[in-house]
PDB file of N, CA and C in Angstrom:
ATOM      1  N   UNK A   1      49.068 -83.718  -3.241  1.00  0.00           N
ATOM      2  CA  UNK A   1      47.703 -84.052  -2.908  1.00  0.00           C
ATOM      3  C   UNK A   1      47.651 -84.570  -1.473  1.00  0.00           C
ATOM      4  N   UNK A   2      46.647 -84.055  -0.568  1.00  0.00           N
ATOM      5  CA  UNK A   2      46.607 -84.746   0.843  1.00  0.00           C
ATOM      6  C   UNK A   2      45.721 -86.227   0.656  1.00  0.00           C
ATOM      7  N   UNK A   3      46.310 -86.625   1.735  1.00  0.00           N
ATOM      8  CA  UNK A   3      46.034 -87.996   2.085  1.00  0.00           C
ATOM      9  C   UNK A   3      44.232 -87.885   3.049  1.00  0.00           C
ATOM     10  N   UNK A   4      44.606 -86.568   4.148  1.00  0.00           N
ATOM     11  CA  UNK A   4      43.547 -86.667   4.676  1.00  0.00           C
ATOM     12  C   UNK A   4      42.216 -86.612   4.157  1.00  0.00           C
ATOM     13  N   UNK A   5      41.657 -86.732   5.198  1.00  0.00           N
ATOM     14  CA  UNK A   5      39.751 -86.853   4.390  1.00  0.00           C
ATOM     15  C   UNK A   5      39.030 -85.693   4.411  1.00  0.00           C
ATOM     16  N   UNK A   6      38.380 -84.844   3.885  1.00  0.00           N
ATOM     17  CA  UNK A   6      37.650 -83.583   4.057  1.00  0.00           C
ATOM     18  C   UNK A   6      36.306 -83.914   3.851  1.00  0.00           C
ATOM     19  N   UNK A   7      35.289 -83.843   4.980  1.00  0.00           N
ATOM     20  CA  UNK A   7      34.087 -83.489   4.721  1.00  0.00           C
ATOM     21  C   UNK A   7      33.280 -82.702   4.424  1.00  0.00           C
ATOM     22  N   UNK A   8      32.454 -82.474   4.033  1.00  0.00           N
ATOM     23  CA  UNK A   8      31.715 -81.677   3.864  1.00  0.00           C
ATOM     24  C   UNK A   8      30.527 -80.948   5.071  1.00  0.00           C
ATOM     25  N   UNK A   9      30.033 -82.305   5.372  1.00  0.00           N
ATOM     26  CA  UNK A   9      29.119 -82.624   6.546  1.00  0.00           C
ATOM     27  C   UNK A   9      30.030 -83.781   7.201  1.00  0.00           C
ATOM     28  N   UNK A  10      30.603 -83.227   8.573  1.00  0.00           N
ATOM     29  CA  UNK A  10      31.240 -83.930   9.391  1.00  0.00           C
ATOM     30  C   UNK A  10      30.323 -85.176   9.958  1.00  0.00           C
ATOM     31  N   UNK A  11      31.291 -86.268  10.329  1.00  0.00           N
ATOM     32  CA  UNK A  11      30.326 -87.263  10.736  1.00  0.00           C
ATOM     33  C   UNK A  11      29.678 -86.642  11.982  1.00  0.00           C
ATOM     34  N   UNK A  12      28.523 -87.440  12.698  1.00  0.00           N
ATOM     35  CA  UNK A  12      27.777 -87.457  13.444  1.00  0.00           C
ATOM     36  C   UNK A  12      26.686 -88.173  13.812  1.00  0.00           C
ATOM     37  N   UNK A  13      26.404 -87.985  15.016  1.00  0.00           N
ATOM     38  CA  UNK A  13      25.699 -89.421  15.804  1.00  0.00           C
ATOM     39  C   UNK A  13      24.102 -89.381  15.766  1.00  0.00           C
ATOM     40  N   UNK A  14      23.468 -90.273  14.743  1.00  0.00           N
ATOM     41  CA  UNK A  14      21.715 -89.976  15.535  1.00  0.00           C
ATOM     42  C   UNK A  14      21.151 -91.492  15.569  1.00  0.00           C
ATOM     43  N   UNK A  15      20.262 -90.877  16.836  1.00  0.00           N
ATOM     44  CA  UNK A  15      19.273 -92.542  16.938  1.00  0.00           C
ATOM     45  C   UNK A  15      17.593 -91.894  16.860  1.00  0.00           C
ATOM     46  N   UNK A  16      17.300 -93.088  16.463  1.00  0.00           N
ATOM     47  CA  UNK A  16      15.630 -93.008  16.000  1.00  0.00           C
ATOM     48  C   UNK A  16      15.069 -94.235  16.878  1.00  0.00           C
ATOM     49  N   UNK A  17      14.029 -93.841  17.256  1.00  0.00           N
ATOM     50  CA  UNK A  17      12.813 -94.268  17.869  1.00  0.00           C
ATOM     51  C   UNK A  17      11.963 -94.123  17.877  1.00  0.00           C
ATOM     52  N   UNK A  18      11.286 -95.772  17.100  1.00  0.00           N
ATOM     53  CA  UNK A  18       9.696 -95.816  16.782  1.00  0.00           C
ATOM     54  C   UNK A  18       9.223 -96.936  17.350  1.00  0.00           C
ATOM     55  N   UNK A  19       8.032 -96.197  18.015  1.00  0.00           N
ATOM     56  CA  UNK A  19       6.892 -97.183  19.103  1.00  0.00           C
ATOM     57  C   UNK A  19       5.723 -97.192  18.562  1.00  0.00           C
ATOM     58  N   UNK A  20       5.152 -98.187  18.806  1.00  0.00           N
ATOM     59  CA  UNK A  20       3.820 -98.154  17.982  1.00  0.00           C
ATOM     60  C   UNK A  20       3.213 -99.317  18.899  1.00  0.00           C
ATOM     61  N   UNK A  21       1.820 -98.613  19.268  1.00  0.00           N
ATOM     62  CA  UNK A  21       0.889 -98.922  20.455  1.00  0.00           C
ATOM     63  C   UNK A  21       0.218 -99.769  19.858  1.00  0.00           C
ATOM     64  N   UNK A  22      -0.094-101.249  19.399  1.00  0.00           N
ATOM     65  CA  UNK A  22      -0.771-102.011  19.103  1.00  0.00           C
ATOM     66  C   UNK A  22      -2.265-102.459  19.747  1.00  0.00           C
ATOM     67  N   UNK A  23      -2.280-101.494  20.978  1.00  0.00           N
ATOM     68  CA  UNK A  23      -3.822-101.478  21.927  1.00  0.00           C
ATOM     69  C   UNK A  23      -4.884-102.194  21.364  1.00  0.00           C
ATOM     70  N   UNK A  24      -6.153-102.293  21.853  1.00  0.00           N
ATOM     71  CA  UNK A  24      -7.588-102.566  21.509  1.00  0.00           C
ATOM     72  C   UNK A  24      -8.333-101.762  20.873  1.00  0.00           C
ATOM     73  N   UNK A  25      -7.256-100.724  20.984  1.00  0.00           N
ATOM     74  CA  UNK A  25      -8.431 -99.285  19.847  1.00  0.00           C
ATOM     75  C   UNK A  25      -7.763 -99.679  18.458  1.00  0.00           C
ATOM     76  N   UNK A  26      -8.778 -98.779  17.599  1.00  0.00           N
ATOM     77  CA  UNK A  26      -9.153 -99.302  16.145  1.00  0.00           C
ATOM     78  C   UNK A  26      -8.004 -98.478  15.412  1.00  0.00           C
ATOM     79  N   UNK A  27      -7.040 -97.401  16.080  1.00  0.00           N
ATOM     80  CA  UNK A  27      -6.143 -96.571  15.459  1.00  0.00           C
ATOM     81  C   UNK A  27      -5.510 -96.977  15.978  1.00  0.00           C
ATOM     82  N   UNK A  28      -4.197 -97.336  15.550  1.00  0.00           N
ATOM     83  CA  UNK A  28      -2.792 -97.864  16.263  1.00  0.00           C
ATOM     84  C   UNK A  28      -2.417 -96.499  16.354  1.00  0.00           C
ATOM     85  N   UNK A  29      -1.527 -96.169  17.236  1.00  0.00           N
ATOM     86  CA  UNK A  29      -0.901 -95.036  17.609  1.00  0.00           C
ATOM     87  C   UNK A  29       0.695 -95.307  17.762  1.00  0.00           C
ATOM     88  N   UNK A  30       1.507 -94.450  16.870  1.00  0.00           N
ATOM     89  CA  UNK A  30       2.861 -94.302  16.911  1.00  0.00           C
ATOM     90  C   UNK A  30       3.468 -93.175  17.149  1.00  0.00           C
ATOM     91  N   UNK A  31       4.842 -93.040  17.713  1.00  0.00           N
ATOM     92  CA  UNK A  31       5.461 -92.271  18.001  1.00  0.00           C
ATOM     93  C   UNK A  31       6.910 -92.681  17.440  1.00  0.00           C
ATOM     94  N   UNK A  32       7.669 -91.170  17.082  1.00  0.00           N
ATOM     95  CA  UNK A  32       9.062 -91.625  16.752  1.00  0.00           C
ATOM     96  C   UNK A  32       9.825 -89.880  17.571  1.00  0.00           C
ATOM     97  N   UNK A  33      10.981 -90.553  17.907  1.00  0.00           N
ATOM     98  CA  UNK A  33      11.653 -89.512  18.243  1.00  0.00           C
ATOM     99  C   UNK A  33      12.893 -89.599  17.627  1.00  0.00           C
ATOM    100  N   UNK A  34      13.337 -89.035  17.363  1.00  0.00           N
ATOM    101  CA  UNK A  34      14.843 -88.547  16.636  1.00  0.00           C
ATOM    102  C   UNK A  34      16.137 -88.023  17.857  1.00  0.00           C
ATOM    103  N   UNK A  35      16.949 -88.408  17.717  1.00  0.00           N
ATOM    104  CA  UNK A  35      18.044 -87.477  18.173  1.00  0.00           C
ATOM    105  C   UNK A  35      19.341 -87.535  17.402  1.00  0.00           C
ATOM    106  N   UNK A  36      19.626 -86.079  17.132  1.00  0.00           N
ATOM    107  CA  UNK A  36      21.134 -86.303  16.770  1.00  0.00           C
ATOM    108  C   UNK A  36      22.313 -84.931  17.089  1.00  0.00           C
ATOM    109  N   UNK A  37      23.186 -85.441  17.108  1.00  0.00           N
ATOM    110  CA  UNK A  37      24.150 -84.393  17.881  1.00  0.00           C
ATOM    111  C   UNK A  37      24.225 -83.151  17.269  1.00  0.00           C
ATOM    112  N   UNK A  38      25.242 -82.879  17.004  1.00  0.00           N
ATOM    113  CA  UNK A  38      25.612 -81.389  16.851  1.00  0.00           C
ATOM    114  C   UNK A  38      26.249 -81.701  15.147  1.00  0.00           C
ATOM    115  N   UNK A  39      25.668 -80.891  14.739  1.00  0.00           N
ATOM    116  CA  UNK A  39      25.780 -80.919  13.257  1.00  0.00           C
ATOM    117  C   UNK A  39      26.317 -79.752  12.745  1.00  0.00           C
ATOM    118  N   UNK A  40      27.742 -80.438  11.701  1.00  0.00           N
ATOM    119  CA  UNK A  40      28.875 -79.361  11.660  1.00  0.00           C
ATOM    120  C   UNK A  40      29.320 -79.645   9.953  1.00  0.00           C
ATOM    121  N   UNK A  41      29.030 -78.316   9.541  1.00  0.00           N
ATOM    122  CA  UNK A  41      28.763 -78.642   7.998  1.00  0.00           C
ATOM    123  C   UNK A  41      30.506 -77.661   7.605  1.00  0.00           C
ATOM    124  N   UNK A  42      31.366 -77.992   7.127  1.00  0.00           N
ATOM    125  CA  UNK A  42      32.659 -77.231   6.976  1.00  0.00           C
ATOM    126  C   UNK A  42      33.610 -77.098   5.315  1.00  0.00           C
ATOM    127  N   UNK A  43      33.938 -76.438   4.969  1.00  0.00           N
ATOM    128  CA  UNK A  43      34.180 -76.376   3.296  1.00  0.00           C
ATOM    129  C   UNK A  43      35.504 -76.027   3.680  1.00  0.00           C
ATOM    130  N   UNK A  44      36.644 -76.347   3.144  1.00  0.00           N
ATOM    131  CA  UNK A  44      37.957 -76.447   2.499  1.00  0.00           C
ATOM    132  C   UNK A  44      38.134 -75.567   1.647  1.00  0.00           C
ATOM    133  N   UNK A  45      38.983 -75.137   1.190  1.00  0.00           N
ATOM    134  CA  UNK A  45      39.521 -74.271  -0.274  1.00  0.00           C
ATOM    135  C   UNK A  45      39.215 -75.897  -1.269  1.00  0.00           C
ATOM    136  N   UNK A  46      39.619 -76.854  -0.997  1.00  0.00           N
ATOM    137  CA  UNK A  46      39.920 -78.021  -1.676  1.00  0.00           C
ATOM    138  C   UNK A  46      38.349 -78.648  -2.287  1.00  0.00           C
ATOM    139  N   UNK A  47      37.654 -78.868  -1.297  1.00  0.00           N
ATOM    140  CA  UNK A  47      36.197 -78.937  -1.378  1.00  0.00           C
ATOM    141  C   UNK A  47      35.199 -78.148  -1.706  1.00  0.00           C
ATOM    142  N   UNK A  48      35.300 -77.018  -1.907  1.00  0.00           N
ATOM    143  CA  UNK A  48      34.824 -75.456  -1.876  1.00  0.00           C
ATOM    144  C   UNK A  48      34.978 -75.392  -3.619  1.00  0.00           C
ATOM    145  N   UNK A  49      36.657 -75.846  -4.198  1.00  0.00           N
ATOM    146  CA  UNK A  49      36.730 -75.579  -5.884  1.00  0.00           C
ATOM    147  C   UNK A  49      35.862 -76.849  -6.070  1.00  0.00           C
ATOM    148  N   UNK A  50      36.142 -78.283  -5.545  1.00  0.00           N
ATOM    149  CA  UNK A  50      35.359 -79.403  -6.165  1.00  0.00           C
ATOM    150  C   UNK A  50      33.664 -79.238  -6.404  1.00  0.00           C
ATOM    151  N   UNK A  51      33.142 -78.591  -5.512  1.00  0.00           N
ATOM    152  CA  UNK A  51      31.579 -77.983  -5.327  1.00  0.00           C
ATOM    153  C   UNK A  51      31.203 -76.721  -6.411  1.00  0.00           C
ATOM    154  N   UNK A  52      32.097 -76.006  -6.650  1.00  0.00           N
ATOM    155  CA  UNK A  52      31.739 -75.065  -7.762  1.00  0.00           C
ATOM    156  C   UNK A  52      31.807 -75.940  -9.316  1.00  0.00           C
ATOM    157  N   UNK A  53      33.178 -77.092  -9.207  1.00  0.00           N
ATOM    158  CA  UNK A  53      33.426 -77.223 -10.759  1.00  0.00           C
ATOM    159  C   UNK A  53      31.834 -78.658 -11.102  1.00  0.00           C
ATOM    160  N   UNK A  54      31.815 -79.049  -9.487  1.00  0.00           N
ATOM    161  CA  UNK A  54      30.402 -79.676  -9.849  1.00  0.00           C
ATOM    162  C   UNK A  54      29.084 -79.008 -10.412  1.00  0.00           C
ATOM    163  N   UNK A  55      28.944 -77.642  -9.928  1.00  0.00           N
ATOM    164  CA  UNK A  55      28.071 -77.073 -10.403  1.00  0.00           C
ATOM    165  C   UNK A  55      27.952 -76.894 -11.660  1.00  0.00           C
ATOM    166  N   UNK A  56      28.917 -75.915 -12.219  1.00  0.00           N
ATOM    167  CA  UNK A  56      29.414 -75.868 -13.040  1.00  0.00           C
ATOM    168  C   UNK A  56      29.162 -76.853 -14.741  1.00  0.00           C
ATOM    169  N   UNK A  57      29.832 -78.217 -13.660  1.00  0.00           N
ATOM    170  CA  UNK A  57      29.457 -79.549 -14.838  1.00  0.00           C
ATOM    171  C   UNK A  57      27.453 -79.819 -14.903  1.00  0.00           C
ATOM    172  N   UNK A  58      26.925 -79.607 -13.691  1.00  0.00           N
ATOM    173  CA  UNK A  58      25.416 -79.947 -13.720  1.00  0.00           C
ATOM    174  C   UNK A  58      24.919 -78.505 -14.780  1.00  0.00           C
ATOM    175  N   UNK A  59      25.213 -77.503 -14.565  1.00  0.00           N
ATOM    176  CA  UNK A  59      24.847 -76.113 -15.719  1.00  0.00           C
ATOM    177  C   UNK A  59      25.068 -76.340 -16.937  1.00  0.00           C
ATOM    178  N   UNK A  60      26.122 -76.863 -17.272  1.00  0.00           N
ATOM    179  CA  UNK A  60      26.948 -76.999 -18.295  1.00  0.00           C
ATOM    180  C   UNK A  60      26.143 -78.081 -19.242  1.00  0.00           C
ATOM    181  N   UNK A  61      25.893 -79.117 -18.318  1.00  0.00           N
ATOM    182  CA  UNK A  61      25.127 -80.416 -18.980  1.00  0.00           C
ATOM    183  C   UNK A  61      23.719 -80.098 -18.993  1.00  0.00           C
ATOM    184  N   UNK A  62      22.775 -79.165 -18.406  1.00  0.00           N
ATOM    185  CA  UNK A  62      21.555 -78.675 -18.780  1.00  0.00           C
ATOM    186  C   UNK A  62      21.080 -78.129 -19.818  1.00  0.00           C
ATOM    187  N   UNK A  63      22.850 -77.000 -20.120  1.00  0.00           N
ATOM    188  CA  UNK A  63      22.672 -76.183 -20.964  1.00  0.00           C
ATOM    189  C   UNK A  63      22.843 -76.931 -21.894  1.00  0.00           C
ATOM    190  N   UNK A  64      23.313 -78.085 -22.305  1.00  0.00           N
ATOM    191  CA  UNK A  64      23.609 -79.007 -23.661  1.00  0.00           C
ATOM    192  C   UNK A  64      22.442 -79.703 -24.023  1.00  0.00           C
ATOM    193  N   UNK A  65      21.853 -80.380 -22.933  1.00  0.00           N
ATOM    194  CA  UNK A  65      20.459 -80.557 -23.230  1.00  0.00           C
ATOM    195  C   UNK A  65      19.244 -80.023 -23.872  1.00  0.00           C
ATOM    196  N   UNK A  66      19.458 -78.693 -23.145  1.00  0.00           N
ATOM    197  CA  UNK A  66      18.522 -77.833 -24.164  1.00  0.00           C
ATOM    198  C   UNK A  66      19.030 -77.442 -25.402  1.00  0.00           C
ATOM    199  N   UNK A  67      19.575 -76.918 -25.834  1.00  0.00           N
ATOM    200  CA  UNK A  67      20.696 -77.194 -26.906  1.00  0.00           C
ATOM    201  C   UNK A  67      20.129 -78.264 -27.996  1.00  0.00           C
ATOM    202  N   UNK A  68      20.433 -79.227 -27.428  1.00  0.00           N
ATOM    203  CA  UNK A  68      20.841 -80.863 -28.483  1.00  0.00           C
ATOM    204  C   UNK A  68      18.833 -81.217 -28.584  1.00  0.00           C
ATOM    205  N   UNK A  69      18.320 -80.330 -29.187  1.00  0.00           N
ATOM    206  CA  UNK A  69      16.721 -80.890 -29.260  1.00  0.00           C
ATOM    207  C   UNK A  69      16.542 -82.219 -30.250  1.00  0.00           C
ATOM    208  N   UNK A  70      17.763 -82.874 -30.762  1.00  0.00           N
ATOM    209  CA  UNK A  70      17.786 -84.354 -31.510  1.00  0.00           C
ATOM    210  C   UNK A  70      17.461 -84.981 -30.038  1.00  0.00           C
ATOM    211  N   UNK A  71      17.686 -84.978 -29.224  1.00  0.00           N
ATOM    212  CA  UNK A  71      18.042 -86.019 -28.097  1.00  0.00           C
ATOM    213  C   UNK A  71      16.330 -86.452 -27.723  1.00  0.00           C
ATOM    214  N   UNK A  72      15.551 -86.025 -28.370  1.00  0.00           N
ATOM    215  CA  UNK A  72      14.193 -86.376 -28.042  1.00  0.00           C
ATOM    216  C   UNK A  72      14.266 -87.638 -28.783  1.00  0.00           C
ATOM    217  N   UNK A  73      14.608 -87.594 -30.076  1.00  0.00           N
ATOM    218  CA  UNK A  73      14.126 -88.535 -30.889  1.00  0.00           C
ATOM    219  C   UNK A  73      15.556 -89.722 -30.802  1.00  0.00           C
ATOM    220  N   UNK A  74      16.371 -89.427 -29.838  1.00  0.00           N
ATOM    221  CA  UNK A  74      16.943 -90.827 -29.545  1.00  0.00           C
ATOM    222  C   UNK A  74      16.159 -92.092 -29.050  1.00  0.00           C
ATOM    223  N   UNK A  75      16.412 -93.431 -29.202  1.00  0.00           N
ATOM    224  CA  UNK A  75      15.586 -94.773 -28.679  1.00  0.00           C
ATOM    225  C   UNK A  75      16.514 -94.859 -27.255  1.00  0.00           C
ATOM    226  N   UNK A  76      15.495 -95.082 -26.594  1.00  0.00           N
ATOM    227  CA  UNK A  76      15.590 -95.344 -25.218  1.00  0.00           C
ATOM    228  C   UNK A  76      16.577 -95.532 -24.778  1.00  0.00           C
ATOM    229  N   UNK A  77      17.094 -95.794 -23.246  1.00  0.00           N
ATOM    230  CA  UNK A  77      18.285 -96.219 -23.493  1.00  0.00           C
ATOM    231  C   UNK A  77      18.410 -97.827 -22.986  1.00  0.00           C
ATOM    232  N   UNK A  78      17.188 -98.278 -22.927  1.00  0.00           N
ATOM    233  CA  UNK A  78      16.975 -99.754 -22.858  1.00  0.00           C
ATOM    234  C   UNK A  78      16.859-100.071 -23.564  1.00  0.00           C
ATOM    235  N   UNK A  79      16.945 -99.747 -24.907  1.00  0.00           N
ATOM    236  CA  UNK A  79      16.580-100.643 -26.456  1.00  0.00           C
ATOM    237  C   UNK A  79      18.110-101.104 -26.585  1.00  0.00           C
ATOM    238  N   UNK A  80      18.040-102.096 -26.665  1.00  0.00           N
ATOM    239  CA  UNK A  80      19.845-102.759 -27.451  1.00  0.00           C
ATOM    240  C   UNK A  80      19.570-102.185 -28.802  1.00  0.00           C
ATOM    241  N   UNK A  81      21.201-102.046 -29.389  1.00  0.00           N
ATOM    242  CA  UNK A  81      21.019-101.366 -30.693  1.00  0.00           C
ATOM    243  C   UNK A  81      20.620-103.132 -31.837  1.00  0.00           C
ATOM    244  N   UNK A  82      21.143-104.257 -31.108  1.00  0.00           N
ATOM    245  CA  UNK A  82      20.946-105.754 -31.857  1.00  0.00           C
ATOM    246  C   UNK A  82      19.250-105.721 -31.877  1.00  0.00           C
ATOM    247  N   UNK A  83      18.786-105.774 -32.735  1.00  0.00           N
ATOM    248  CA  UNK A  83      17.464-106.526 -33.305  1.00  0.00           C
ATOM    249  C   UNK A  83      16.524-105.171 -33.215  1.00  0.00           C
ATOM    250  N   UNK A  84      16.993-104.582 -33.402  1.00  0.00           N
ATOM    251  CA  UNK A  84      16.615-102.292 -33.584  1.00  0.00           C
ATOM    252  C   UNK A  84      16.909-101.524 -34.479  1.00  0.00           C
ATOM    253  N   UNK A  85      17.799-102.276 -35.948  1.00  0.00           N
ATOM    254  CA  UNK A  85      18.898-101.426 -36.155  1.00  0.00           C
ATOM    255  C   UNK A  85      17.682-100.180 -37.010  1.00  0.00           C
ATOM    256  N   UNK A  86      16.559-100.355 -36.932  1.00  0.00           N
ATOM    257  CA  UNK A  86      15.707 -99.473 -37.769  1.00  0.00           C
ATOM    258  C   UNK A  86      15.325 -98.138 -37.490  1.00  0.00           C
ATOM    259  N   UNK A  87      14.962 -98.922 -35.879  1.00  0.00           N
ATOM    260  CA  UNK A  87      14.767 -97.665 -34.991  1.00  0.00           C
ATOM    261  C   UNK A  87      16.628 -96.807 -35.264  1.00  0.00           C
ATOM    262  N   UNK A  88      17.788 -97.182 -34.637  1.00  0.00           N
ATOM    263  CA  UNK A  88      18.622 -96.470 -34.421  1.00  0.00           C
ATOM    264  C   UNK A  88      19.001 -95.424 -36.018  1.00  0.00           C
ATOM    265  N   UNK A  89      18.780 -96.452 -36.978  1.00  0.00           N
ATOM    266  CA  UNK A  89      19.091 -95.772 -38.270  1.00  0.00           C
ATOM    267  C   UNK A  89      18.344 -94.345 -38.146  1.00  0.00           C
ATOM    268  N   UNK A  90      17.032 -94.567 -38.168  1.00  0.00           N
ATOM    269  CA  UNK A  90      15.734 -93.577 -38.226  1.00  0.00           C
ATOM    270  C   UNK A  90      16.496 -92.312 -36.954  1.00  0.00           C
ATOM    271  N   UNK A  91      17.045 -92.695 -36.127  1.00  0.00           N
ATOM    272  CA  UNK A  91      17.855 -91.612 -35.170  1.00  0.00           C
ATOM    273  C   UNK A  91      18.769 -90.759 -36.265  1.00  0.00           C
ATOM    274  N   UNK A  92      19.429 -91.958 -36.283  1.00  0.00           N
ATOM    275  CA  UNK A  92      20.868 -91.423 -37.633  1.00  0.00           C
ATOM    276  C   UNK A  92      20.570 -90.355 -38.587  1.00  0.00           C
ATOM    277  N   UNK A  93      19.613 -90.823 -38.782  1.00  0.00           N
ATOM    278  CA  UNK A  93      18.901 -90.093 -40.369  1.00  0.00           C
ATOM    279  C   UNK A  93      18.182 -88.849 -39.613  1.00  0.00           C
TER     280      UNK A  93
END
């Protein structure tokens, strides 16, 4: 396994600038400008399999979703199962 780091989107430099005209007129007026360098997007064999098997897992877990049509009638996932157990049973069942 390498040690080095692989990006995806290489680092790079931007600055933002926002002015805003506080004048005597009734519309404040702003401006922003952006700058940023040179933007360098690069894939690996290494990064390239990690990006497919991600896909992969997001398809995979959609397709289970639609699938699993119980999962409607699960309780939230903010309900503690302590002082609920009626609701969770009523899942069970």
């Amino acid at each position: 396994m390498s040690t080095s780091s692989a990006f995806v989107v290489q680092p790079f430099d931007i600055r933002a600038r926002f002015r805003k005209n506080l004048g005597a007129e009734d519309v404040p007026r702003s401006t922003t400008a952006i700058d940023m360098t040179a933007l360098s997007v690069t894939l690996d064999e290494e990064v390239y399999k990690d990006l497919q098997y991600l896909t992969k897992l997001f398809a995979w877990h959609s397709k289970m979703i639609e699938q699993k049509k119980h999962f409607k009638f699960r309780p939230a996932y903010n309900v503690p199962v302590t002082g609920n157990a009626r609701v969770y049973w009523d899942y069970a069942i």
